[in-house]
Protein backbone atom coordinates (compact mmCIF):
# COMPACT_ATOMS: atom_id res chain seq x y z
CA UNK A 1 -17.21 -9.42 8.44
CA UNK A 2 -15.66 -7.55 5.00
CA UNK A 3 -12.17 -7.13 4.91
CA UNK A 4 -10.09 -4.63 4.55
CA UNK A 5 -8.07 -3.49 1.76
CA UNK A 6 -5.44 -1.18 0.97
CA UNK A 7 -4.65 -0.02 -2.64
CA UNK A 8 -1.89 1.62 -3.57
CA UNK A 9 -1.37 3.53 -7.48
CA UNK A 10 1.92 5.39 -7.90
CA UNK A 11 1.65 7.66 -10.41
CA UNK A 12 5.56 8.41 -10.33
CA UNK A 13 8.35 7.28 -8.41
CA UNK A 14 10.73 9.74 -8.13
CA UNK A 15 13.86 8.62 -6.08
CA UNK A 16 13.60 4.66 -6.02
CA UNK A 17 16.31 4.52 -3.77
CA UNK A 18 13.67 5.98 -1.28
CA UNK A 19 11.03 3.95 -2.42
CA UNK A 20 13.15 0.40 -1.56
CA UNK A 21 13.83 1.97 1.80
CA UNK A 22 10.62 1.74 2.57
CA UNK A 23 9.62 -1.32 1.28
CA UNK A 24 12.07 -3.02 3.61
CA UNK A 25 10.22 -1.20 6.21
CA UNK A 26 6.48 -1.54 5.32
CA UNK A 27 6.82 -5.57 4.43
CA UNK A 28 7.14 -6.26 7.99
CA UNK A 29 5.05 -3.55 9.21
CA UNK A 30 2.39 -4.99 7.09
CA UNK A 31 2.65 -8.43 8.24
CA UNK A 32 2.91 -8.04 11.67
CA UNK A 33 -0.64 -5.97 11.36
CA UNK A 34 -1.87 -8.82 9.53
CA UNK A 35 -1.95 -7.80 6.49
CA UNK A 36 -1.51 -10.16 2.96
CA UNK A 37 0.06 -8.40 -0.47
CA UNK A 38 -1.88 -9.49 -3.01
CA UNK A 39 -0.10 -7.76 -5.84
CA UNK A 40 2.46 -5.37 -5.87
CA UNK A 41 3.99 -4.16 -9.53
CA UNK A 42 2.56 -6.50 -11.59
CA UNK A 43 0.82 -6.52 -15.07
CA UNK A 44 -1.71 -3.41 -15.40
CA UNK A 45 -3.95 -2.61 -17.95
CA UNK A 46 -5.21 0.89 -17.52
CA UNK A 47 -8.27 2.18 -19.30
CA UNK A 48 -10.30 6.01 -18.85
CA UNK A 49 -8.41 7.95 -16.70
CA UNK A 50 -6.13 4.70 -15.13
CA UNK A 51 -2.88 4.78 -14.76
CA UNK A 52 -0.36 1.89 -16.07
CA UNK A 53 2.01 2.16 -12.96
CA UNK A 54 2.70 -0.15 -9.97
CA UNK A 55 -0.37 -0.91 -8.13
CA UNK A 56 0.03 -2.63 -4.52
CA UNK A 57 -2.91 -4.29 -2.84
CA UNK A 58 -2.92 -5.52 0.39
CA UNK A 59 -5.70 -7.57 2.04
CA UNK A 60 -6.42 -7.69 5.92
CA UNK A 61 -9.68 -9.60 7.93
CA UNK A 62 -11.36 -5.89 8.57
CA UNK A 63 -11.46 -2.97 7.62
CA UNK A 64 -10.75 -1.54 11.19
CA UNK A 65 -7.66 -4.01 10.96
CA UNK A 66 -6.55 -2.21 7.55
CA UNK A 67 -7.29 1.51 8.98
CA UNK A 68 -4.79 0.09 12.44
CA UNK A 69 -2.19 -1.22 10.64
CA UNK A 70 -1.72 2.20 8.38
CA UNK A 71 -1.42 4.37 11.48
CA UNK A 72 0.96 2.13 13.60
CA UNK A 73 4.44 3.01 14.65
CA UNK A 74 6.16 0.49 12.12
CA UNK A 75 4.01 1.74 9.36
CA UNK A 76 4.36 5.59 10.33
CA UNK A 77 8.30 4.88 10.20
CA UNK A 78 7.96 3.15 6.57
CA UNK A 79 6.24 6.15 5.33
CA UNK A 80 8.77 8.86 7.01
CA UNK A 81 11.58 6.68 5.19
CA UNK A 82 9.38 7.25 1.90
CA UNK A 83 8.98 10.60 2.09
CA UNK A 84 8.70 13.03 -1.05
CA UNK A 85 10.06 9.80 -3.35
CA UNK A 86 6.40 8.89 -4.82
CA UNK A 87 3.17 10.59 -5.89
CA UNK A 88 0.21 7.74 -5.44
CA UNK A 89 -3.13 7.53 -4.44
CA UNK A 90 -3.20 5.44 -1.56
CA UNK A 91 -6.94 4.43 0.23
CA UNK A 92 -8.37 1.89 2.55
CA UNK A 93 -11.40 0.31 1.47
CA UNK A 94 -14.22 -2.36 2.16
CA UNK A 95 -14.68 -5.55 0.79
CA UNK A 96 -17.71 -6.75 0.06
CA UNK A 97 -19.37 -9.21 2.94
């Protein structure tokens, strides 16, 4: 079965005050769906229309699994502490099986 992937490019970060709120509130949220940060911040080389900010990618078993864990309760409460405090295109996708 493919798994499951969330990526995450901010373009800006706005209030980073915000932004660690809900950190401390998606980390566990994220884990307790299952789900395994593969990078968060790091090193990015953008090229074409990219953008050099903090990428997040987060790996689950499924892609059903992903989709779940992004509209649970802990999740949905991560993202109301967030709020307005980013701009970033967030998506689920499909690994390749």
């Amino acid at each position: 079965m493919p798994k499951g992937y969330w990526v995450s490019v901010y373009r800006t970060i706005a209030d980073p005050e915000k932004l660690a709120a809900y950190n401390k509130l998606a980390g566990p949220a994220v884990k307790a769906a299952g789900g395994r940060t593969l990078t968060r911040g790091g090193r990015v080389a953008a090229y074409e229309a990219g953008v050099a900010e903090r990428v997040v990618l987060v790996e689950f078993d499924s892609f059903e699994q992903a989709v779940a864990a992004r509209e649970s309760a802990a999740y949905q409460e991560a993202l109301a502490a967030l709020g307005d405090a980013v701009e970033r295109d967030f998506r689920i996708i499909e690994g390749v099986d």
